[in-house]
C-alpha atoms as a PDB file:
ATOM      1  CA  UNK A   1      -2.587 -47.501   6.733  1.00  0.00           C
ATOM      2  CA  UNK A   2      -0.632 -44.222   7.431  1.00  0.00           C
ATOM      3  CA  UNK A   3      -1.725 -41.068   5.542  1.00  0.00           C
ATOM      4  CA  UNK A   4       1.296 -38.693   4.273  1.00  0.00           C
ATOM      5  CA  UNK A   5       1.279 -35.433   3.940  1.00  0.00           C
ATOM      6  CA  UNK A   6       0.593 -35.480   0.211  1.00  0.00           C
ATOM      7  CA  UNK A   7      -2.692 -37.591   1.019  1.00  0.00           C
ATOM      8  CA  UNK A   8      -3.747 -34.473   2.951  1.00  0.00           C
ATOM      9  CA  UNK A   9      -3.175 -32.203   0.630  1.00  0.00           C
ATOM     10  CA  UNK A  10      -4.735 -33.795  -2.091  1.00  0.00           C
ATOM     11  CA  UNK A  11      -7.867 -34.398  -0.217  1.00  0.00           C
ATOM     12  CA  UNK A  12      -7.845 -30.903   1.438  1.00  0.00           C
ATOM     13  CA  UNK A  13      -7.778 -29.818  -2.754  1.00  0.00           C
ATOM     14  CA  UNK A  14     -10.092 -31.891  -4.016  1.00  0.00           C
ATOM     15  CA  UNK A  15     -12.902 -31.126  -0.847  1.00  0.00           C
ATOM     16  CA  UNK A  16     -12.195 -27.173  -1.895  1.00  0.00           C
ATOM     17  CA  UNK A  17     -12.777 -28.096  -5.460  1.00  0.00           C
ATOM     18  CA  UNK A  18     -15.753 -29.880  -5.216  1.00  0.00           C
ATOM     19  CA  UNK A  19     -17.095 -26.513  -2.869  1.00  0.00           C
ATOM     20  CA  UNK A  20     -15.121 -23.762  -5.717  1.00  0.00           C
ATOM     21  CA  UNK A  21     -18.421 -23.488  -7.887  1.00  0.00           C
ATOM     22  CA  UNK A  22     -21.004 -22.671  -4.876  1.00  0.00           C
ATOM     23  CA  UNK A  23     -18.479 -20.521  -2.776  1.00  0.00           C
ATOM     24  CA  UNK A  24     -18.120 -17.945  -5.987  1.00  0.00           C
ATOM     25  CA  UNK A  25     -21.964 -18.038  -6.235  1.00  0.00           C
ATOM     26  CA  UNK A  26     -22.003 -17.131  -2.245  1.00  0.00           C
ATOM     27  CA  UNK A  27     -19.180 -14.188  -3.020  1.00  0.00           C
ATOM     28  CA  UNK A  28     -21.306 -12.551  -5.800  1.00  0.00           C
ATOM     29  CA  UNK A  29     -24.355 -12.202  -3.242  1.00  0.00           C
ATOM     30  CA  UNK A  30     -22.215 -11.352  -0.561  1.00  0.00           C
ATOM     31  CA  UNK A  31     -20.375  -8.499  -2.653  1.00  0.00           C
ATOM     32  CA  UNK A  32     -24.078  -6.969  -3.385  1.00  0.00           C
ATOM     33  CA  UNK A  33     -24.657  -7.476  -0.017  1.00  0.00           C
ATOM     34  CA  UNK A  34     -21.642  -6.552   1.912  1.00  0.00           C
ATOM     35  CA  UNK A  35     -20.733  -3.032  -0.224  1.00  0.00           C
ATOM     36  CA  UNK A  36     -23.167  -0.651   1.704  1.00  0.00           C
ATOM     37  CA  UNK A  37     -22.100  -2.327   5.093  1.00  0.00           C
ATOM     38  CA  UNK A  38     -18.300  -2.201   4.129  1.00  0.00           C
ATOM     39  CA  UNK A  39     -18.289   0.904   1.700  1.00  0.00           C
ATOM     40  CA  UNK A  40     -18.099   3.744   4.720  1.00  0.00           C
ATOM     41  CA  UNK A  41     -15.080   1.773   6.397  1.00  0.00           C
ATOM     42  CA  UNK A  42     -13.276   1.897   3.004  1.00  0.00           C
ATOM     43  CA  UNK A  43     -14.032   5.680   2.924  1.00  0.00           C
ATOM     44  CA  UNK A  44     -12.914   6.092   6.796  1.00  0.00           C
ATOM     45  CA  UNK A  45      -9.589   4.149   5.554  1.00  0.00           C
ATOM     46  CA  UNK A  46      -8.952   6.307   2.840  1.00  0.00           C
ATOM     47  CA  UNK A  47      -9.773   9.665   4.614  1.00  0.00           C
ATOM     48  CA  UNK A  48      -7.634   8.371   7.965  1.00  0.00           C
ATOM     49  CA  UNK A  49      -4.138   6.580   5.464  1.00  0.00           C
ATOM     50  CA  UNK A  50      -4.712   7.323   2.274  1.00  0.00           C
ATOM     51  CA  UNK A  51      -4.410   5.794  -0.858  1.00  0.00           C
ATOM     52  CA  UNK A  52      -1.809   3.149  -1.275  1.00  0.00           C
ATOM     53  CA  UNK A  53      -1.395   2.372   2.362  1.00  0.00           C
ATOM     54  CA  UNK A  54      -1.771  -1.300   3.198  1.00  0.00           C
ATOM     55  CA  UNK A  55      -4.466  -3.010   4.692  1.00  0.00           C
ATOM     56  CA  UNK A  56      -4.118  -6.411   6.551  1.00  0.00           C
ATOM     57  CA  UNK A  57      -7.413  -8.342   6.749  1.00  0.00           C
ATOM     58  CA  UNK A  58      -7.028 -11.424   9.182  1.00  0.00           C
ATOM     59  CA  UNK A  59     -10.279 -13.736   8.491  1.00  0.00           C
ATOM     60  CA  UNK A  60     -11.040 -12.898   4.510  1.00  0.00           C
ATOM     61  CA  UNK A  61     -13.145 -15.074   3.796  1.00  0.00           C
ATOM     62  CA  UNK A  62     -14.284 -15.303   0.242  1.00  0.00           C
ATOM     63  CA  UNK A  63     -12.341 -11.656  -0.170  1.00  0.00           C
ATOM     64  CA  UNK A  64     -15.357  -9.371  -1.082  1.00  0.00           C
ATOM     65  CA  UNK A  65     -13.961  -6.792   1.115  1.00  0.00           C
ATOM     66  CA  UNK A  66     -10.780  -7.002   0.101  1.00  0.00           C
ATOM     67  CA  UNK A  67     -11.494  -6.285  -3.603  1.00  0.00           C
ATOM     68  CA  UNK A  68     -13.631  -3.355  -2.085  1.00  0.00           C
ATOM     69  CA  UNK A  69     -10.489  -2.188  -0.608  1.00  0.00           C
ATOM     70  CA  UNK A  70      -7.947  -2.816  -3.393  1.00  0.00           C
ATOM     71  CA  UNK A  71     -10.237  -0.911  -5.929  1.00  0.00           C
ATOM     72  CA  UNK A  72     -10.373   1.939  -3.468  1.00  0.00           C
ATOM     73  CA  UNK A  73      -6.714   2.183  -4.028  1.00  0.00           C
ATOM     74  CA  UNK A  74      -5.282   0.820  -1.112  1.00  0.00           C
ATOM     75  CA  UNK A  75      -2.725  -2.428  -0.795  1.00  0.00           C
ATOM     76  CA  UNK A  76      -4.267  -5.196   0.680  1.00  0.00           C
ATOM     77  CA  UNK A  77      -3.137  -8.911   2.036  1.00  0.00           C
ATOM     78  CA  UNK A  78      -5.243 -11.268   3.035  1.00  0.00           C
ATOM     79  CA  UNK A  79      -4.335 -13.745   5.379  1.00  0.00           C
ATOM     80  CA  UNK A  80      -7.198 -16.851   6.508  1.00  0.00           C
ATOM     81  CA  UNK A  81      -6.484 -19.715   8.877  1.00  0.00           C
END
């Protein structure tokens, strides 16, 4: 049996949504975690580019930071391999 490129996509999607409900349990402790670790970078960026200058984060992971960032005022893209 061969296995197309639509089978691995469809079971790439269903192994992330069968992992959806625990990973956004793991990004609420990691945003209470991660803010007083992250928060002084975010205030660096700011002082150093301002707001509205973009931030690239390779690696996101579940994104806490970048929500820190993009409420900070800055334009952020995410980009995870």
């Amino acid at each position: 049996m061969t296995l197309t490129e639509s089978d691995y996509i469809s079971a790439n999607r269903l192994a992330y949504d069968a992992l959806a409900d625990e990973y956004r349990k793991r990004a609420s402790a990691d945003r209470v975690k991660d803010t007083p670790l992250v928060a002084p970078f975010v205030s660096y960026l700011m002082k150093r580019f301002g707001r509205g200058s973009r931030v690239l984060d390779i690696g996101p992971g579940n994104g806490v930071n970048l929500e820190m960032f993009r409420q900070a005022g800055l334009r952020v893209v995410g980009v995870d391999i």
